[in-house]
Protein backbone atom coordinates (compact mmCIF):
# COMPACT_ATOMS: atom_id res chain seq x y z
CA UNK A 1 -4.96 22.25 19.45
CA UNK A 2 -3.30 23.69 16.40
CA UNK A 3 -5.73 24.79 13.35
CA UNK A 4 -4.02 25.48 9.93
CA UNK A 5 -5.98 27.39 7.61
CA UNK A 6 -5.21 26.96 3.74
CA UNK A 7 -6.10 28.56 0.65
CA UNK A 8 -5.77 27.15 -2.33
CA UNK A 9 -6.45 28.27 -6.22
CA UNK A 10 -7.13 25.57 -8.62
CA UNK A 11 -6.79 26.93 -11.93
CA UNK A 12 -8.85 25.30 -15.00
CA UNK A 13 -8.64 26.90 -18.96
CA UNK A 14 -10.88 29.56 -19.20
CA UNK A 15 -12.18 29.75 -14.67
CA UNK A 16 -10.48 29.52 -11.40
CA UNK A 17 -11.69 28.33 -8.58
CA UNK A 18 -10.67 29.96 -5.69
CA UNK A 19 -11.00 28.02 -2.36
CA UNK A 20 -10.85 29.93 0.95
CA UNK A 21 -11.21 27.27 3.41
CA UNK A 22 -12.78 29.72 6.55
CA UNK A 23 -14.79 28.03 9.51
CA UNK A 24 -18.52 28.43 8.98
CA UNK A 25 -18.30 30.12 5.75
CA UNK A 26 -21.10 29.68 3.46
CA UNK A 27 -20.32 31.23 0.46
CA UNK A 28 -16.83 29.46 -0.29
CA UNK A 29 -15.69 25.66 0.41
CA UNK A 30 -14.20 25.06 4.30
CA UNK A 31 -11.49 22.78 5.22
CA UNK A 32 -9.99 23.20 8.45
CA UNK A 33 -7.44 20.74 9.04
CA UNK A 34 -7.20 20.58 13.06
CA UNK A 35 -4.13 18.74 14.20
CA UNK A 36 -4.08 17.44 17.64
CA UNK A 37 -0.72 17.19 18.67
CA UNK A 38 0.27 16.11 22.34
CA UNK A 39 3.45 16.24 21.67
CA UNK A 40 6.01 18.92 21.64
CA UNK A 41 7.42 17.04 18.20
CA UNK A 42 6.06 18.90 14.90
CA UNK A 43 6.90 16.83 11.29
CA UNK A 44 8.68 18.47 8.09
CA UNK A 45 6.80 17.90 4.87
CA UNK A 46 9.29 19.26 3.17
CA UNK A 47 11.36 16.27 1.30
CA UNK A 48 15.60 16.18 1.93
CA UNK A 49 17.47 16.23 -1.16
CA UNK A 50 18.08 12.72 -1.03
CA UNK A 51 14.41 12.23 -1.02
CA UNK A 52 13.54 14.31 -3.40
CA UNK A 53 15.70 12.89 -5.94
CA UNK A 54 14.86 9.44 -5.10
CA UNK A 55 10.93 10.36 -5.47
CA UNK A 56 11.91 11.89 -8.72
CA UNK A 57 13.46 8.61 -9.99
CA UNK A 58 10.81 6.12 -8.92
CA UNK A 59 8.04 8.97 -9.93
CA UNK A 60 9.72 8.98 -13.63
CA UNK A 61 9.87 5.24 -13.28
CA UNK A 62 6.16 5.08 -12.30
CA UNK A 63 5.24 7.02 -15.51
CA UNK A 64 7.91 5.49 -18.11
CA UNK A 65 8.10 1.72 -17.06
CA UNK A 66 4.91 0.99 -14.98
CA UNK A 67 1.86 2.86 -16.22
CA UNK A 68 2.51 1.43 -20.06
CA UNK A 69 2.46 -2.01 -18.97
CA UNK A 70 -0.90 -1.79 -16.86
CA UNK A 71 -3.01 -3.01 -19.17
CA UNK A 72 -0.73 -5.52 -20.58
CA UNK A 73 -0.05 -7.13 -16.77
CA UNK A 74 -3.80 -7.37 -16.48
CA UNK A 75 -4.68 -9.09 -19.22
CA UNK A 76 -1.92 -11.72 -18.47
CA UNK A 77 -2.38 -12.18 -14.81
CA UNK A 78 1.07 -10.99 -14.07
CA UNK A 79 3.63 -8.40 -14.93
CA UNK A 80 6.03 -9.52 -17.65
CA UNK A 81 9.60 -10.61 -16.60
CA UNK A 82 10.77 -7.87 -18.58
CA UNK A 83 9.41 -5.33 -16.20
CA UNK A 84 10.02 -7.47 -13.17
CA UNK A 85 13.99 -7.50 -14.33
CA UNK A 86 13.35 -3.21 -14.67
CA UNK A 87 12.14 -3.11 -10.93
CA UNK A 88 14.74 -5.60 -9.55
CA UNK A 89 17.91 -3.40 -10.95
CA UNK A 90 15.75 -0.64 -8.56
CA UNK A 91 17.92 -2.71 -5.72
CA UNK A 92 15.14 -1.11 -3.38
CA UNK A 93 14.78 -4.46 -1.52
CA UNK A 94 18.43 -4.91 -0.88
CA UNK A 95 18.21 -1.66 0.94
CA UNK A 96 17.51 -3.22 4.38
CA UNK A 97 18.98 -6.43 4.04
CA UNK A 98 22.03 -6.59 6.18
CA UNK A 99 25.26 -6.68 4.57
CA UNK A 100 26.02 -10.02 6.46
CA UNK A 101 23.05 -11.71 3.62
CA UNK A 102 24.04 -9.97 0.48
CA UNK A 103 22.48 -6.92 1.42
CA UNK A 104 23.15 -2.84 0.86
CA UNK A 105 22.25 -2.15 4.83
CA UNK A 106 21.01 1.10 4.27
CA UNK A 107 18.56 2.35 6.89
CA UNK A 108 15.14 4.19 5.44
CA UNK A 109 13.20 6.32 7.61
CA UNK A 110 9.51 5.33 7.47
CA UNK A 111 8.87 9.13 5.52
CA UNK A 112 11.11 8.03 2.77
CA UNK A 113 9.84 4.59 2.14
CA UNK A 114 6.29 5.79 2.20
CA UNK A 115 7.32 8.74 -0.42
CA UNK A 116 8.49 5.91 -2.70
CA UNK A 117 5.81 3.76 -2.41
CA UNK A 118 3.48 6.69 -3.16
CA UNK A 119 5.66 7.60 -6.52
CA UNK A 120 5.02 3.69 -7.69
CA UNK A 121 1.62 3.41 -6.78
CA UNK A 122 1.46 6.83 -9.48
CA UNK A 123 2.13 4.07 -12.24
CA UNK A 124 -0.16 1.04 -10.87
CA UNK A 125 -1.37 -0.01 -7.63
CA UNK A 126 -0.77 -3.86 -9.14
CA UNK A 127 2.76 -3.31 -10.27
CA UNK A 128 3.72 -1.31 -7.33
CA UNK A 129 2.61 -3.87 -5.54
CA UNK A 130 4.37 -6.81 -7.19
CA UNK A 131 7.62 -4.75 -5.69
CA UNK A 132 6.30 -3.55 -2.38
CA UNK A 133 5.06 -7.29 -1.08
CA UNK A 134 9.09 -8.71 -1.37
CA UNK A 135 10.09 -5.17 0.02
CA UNK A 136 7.47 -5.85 3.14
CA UNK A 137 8.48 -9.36 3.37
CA UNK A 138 12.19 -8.80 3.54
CA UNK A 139 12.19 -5.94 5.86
CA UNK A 140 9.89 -8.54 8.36
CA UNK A 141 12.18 -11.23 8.38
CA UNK A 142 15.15 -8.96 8.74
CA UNK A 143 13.69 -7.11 11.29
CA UNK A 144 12.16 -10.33 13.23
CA UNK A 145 13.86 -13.44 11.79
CA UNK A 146 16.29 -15.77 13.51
CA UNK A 147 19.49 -15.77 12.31
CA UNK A 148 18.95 -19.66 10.77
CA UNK A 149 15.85 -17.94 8.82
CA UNK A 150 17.52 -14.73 7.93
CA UNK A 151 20.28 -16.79 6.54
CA UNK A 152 18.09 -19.04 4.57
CA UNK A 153 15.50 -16.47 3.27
CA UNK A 154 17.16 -13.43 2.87
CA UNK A 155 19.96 -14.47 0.88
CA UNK A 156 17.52 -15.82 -1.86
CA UNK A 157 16.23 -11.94 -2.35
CA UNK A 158 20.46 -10.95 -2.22
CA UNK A 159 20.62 -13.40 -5.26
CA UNK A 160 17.66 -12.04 -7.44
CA UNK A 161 14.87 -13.91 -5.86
CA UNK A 162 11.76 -11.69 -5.27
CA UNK A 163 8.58 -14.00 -4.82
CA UNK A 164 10.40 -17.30 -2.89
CA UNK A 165 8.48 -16.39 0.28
CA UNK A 166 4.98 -15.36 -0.22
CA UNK A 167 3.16 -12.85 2.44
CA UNK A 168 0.04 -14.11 3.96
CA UNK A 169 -1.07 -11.57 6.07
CA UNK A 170 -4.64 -10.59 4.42
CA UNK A 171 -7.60 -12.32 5.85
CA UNK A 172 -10.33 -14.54 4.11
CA UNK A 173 -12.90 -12.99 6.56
CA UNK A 174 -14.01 -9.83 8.33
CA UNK A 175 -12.32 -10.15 11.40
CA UNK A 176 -13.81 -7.88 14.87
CA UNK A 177 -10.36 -7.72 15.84
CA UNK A 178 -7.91 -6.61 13.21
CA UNK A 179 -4.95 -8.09 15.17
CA UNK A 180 -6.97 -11.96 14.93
CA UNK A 181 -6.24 -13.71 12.36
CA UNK A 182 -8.10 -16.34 10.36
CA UNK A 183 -5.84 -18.88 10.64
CA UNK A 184 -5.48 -20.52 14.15
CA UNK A 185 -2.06 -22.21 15.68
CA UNK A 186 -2.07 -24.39 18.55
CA UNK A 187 1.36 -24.09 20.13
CA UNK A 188 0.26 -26.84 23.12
CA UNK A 189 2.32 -29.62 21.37
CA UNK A 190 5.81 -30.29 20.34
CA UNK A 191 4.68 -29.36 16.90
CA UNK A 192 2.67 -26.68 15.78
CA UNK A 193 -0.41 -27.01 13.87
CA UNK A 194 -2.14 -24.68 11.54
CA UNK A 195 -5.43 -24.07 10.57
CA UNK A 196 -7.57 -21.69 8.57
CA UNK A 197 -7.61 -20.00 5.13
CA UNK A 198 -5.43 -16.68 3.79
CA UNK A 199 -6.28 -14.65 1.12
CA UNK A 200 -4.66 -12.46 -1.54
CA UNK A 201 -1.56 -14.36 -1.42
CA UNK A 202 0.64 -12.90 -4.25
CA UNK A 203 2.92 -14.77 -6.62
CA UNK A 204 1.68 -17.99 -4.60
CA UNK A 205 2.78 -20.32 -6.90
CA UNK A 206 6.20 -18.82 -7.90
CA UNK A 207 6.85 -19.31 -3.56
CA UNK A 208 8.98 -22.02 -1.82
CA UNK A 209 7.64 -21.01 1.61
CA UNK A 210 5.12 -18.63 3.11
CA UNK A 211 5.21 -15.86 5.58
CA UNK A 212 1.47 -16.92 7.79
CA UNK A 213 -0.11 -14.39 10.35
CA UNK A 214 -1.67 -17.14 12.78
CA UNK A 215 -3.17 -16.65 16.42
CA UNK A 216 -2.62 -18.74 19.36
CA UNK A 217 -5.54 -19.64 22.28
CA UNK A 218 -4.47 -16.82 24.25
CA UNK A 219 -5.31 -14.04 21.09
CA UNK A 220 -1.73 -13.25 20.48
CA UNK A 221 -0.58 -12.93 16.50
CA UNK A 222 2.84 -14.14 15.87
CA UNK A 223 4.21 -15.22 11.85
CA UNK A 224 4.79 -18.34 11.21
CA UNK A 225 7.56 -20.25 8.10
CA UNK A 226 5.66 -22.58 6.07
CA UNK A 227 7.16 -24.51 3.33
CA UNK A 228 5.53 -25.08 0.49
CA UNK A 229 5.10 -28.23 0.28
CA UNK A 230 4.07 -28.56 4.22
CA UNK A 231 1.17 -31.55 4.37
CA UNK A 232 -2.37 -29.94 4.35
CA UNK A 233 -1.43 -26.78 2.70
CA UNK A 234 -3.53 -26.35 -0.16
CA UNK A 235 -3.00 -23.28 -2.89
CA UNK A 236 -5.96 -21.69 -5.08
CA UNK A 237 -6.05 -19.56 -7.90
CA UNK A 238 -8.45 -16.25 -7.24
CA UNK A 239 -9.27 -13.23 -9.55
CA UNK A 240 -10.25 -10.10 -7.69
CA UNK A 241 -12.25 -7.29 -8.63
CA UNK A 242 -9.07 -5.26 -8.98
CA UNK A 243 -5.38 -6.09 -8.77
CA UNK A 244 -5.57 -8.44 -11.99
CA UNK A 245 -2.26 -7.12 -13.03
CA UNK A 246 -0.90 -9.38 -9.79
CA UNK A 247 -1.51 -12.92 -9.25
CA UNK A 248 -3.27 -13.43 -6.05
CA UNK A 249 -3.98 -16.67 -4.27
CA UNK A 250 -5.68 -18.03 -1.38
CA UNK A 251 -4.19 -20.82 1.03
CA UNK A 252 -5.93 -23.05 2.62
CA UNK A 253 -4.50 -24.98 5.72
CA UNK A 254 -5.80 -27.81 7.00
CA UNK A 255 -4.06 -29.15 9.93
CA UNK A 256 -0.67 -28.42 9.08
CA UNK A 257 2.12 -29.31 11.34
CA UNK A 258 5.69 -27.50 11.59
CA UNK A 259 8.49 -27.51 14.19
CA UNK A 260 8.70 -24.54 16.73
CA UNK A 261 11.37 -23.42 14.99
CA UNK A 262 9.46 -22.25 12.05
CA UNK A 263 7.95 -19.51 14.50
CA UNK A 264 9.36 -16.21 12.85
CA UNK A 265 12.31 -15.12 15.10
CA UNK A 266 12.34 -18.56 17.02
CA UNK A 267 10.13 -20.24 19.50
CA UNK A 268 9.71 -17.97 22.01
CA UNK A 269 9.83 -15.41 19.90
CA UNK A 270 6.71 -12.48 20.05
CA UNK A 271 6.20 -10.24 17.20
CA UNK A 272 4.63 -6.53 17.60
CA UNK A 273 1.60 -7.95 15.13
CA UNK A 274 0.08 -3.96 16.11
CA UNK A 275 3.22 -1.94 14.83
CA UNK A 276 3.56 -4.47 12.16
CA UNK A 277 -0.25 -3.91 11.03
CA UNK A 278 0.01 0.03 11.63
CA UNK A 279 3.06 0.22 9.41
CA UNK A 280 1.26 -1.63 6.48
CA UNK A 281 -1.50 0.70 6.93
CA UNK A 282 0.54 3.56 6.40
CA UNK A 283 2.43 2.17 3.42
CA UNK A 284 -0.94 1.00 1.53
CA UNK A 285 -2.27 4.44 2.19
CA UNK A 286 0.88 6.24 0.70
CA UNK A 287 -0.07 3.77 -2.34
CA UNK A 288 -3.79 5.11 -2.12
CA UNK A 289 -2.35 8.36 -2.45
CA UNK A 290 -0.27 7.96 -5.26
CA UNK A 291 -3.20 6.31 -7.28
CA UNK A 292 -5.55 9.55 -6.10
CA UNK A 293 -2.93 11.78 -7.51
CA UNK A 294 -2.74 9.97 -11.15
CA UNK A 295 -6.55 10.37 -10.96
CA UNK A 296 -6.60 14.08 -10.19
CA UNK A 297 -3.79 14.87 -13.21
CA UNK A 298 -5.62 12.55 -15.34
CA UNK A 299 -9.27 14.71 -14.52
CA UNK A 300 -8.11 17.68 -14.51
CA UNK A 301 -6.71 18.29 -18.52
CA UNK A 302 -9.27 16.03 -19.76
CA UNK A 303 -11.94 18.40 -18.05
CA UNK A 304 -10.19 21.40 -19.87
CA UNK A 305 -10.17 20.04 -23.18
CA UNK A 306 -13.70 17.98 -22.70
CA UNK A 307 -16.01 20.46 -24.58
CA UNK A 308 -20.09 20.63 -24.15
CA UNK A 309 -22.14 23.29 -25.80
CA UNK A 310 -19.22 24.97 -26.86
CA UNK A 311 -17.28 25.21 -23.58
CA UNK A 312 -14.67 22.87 -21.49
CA UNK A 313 -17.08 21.54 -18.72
CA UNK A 314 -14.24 22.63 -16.44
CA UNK A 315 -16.38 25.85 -16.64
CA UNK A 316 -19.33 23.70 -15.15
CA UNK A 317 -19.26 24.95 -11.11
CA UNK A 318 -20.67 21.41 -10.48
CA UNK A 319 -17.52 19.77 -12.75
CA UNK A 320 -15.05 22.47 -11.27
CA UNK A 321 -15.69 21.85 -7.33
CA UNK A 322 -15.93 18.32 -7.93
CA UNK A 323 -12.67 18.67 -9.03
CA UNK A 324 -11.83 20.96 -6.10
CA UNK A 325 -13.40 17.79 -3.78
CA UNK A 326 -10.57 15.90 -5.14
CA UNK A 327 -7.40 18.05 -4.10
CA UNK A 328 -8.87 18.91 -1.26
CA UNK A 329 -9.36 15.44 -0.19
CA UNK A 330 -5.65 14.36 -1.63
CA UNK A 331 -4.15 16.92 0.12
CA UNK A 332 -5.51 16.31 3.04
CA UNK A 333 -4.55 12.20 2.61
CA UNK A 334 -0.64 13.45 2.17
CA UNK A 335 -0.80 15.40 5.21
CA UNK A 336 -2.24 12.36 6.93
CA UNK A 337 0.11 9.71 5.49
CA UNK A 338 3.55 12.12 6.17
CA UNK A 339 2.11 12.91 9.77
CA UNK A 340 2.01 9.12 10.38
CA UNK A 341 5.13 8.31 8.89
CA UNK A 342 6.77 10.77 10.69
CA UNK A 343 5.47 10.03 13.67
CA UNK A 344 6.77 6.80 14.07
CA UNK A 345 10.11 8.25 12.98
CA UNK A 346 10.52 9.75 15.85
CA UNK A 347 9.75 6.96 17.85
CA UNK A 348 6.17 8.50 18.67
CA UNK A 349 2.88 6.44 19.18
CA UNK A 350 1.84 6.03 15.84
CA UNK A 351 -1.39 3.73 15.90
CA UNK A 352 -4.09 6.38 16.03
CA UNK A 353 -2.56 8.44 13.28
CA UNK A 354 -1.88 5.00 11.36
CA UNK A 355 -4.97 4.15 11.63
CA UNK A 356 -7.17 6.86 10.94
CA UNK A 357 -5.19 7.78 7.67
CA UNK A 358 -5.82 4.01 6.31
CA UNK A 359 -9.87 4.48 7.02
CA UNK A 360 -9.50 8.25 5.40
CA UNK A 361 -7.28 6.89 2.27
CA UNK A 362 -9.61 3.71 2.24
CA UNK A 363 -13.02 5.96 2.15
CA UNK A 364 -11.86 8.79 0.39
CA UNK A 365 -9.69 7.09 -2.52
CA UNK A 366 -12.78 4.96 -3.68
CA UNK A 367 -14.85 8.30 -3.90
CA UNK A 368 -11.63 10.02 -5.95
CA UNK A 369 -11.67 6.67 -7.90
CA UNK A 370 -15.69 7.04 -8.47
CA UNK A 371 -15.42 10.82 -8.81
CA UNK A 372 -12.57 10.21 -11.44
CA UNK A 373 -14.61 7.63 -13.46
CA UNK A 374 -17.63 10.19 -13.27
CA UNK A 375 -15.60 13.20 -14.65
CA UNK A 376 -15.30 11.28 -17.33
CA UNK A 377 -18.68 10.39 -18.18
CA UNK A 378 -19.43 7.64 -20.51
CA UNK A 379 -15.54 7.49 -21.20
CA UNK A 380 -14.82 6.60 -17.51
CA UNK A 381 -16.39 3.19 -18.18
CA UNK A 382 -14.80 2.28 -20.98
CA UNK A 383 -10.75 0.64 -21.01
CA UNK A 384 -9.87 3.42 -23.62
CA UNK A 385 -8.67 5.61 -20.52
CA UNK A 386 -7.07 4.12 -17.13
CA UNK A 387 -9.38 6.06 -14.57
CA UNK A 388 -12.11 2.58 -14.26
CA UNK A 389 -8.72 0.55 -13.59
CA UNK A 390 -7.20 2.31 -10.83
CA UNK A 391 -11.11 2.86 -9.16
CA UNK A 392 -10.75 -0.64 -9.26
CA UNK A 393 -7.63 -0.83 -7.57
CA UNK A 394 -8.91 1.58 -5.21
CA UNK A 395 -11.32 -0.63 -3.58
CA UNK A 396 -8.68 -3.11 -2.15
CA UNK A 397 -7.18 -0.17 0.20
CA UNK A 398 -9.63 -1.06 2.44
CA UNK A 399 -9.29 -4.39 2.31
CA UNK A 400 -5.75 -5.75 2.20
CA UNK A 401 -3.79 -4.98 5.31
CA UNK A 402 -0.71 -6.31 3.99
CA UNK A 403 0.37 -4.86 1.00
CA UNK A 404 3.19 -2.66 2.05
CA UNK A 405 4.79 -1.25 4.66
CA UNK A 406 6.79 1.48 6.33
């Protein structure tokens, strides 16, 4: 059992609040981060140079190209093609495409792809988003496709394409077993046949085909190729609570048939659905994190400059350690999302660590997000300042499984 004690000073205009996080102290905060390793394997938070300039690009890109169009993408629906074109020329789908299908065939550790999906998320969880779906779905089928599909679908994202296969992994349902899904396959046939209902289907309509998580009699999860225009498939327009800067569908499928073939990776093909559903976790929790951290640098000047009987509240002990709450609880989110990520780097068991970051990132990023709108009092409610869009967008950590992956 390793226990790493921190102390950290949070400065504010005219007070600073000094943290010393000490077990069982009750006259200053306590955080005691206990890491449980059983393995002989520690992780490096510090970024490579490559990584660090990449972060710095897609952090700058975040702030420059993403955040100003936030509003705008919500009150179309949709990011505009202008922006789309922007995050294309990022080529950060091509990465892990092989060369073979138009690809650049550069292999990303799981640290650096979560480090750049935490940088995007800094702009918007929806735009980020709109890139990190074709980034999931491409890295699936290259990892898992058959050479007929990898042919057929990956050299559409080679040529420009980003939405032509659309990613329906979320549920319509709570599910008691997060590997079930809601749509059903029965494999017992020469054909297969599909049934059940997907939700928070992005850029549904723009799609030619769909990537469907279905489950067989025997409880095992496999993906499944469905054309568009498949008999019995059925697509409807949603709007969610948050994410109305990305279109989002839901599919309904009603008896539809396809060949064996259409199984991702062939017929006898069998998917890891757990490492695939533990690596979205972790990449929709480095997005958490990046949406915490615009929160917390939105909070914190606003608190300085926010005056009340002529002082900043920041000199409020009640504003200040709410504050404090917030880096704590951020901090503690990156350690959780880099141990994860680097876990699985080095070929480690990741699934505990995945999981319990996506229930800490899912919990504690719709308190930042409510903390964040609360800071801001009466302001925090209104559109004039981004904090009650990204709470929002907080709320669907917890809910979508597939938004991104690592």
């Amino acid at each position: 059992m390793q226990i790493l004690y921190f102390r950290i000073t949070l400065s504010v205009k005219h007070s600073s609040v000094n943290i010393y996080l000490l077990q069982k102290s009750i006259d200053e905060l306590t955080l005691i981060i206990m890491q449980d390793y059983k393995t002989e394997h520690p992780f490096d938070i510090a970024m490579s140079e490559e990584q660090q300039m990449t972060w710095d690009m897609l952090r700058k890109f975040a702030e420059t190209e993403i955040r100003p169009c936030a509003r705008d993408a919500e009150a179309e629906g949709r990011p505009s093609d202008e922006l789309l074109r922007k995050m294309k020329d990022l080529d950060l789908i091509s990465l892990g495409i092989p060369e073979a299908y138009g690809g650049m065939e550069i292999a990303q550790d799981a640290t650096s792809q979560a480090l750049a999906l935490e940088a995007l998320a800094y702009g918007d969880l929806s735009l980020a988003m709109s890139l990190s779906l074709p980034m999931l779905t491409a890295k699936i089928i290259a990892e898992h496709g058959s050479e007929e599909q990898k042919k057929e679908l990956l050299k559409q994202y080679s040529d420009g394409s980003l939405f032509h296969v659309g990613l329906g992994i979320n549920n319509s349902t709570i599910m008691g077993d997060a590997l079930h899904s809601s749509v059903s396959v029965d494999e017992s046939g020469e054909e297969l046949i599909l049934n059940g209902i997907k939700t928070g289907i992005a850029f549904a309509e723009e799609a030619t085909s769909f990537l469907i998580s279905a489950t067989n009699d025997s409880g095992e999860s496999n993906l499944y190729v469905v054309d568009k225009e498949t008999e019995g498939l059925e697509i409807i327009s949603k709007e969610f609570m948050g994410l109305k800067g990305l279109p989002l569908s839901e599919i309904k499928l009603a008896n539809c048939k396809i060949q064996a073939s259409q199984k991702l990776g062939g017929h006898n093909y069998s998917i890891n659905f757990q490492e695939l559903l533990d690596s979205s976790r972790i990449g929709m929790s480095a997005m958490a994190l990046g949406v915490c951290q615009a929160v917390l640098d939105y909070v914190v000047p606003y608190t300085n400059e926010r005056v009340a009987f002529d002082e900043p509240i920041s000199n409020r002990q009640s504003v200040a350690f709410l504050v404090a709450d917030m880096a704590i609880e951020i901090e503690a989110m990156r350690l959780m999302v880099y141990k994860a990520a680097a876990l699985k780097d080095i070929g480690a068991d990741f699934h505990k660590q995945a999981s319990l970051t996506h229930r800490f990132a899912a919990h504690h990023g719709m308190k930042i997000g409510t903390d964040g709108v609360q800071l801001l009092g009466g302001h925090g409610f209104t559109h004039e300042h981004p904090v009650e869009l990204w709470y929002r967008n907080l709320r669907a950590i917890g809910i979508f499984e597939g938004g991104a992956g690592v």
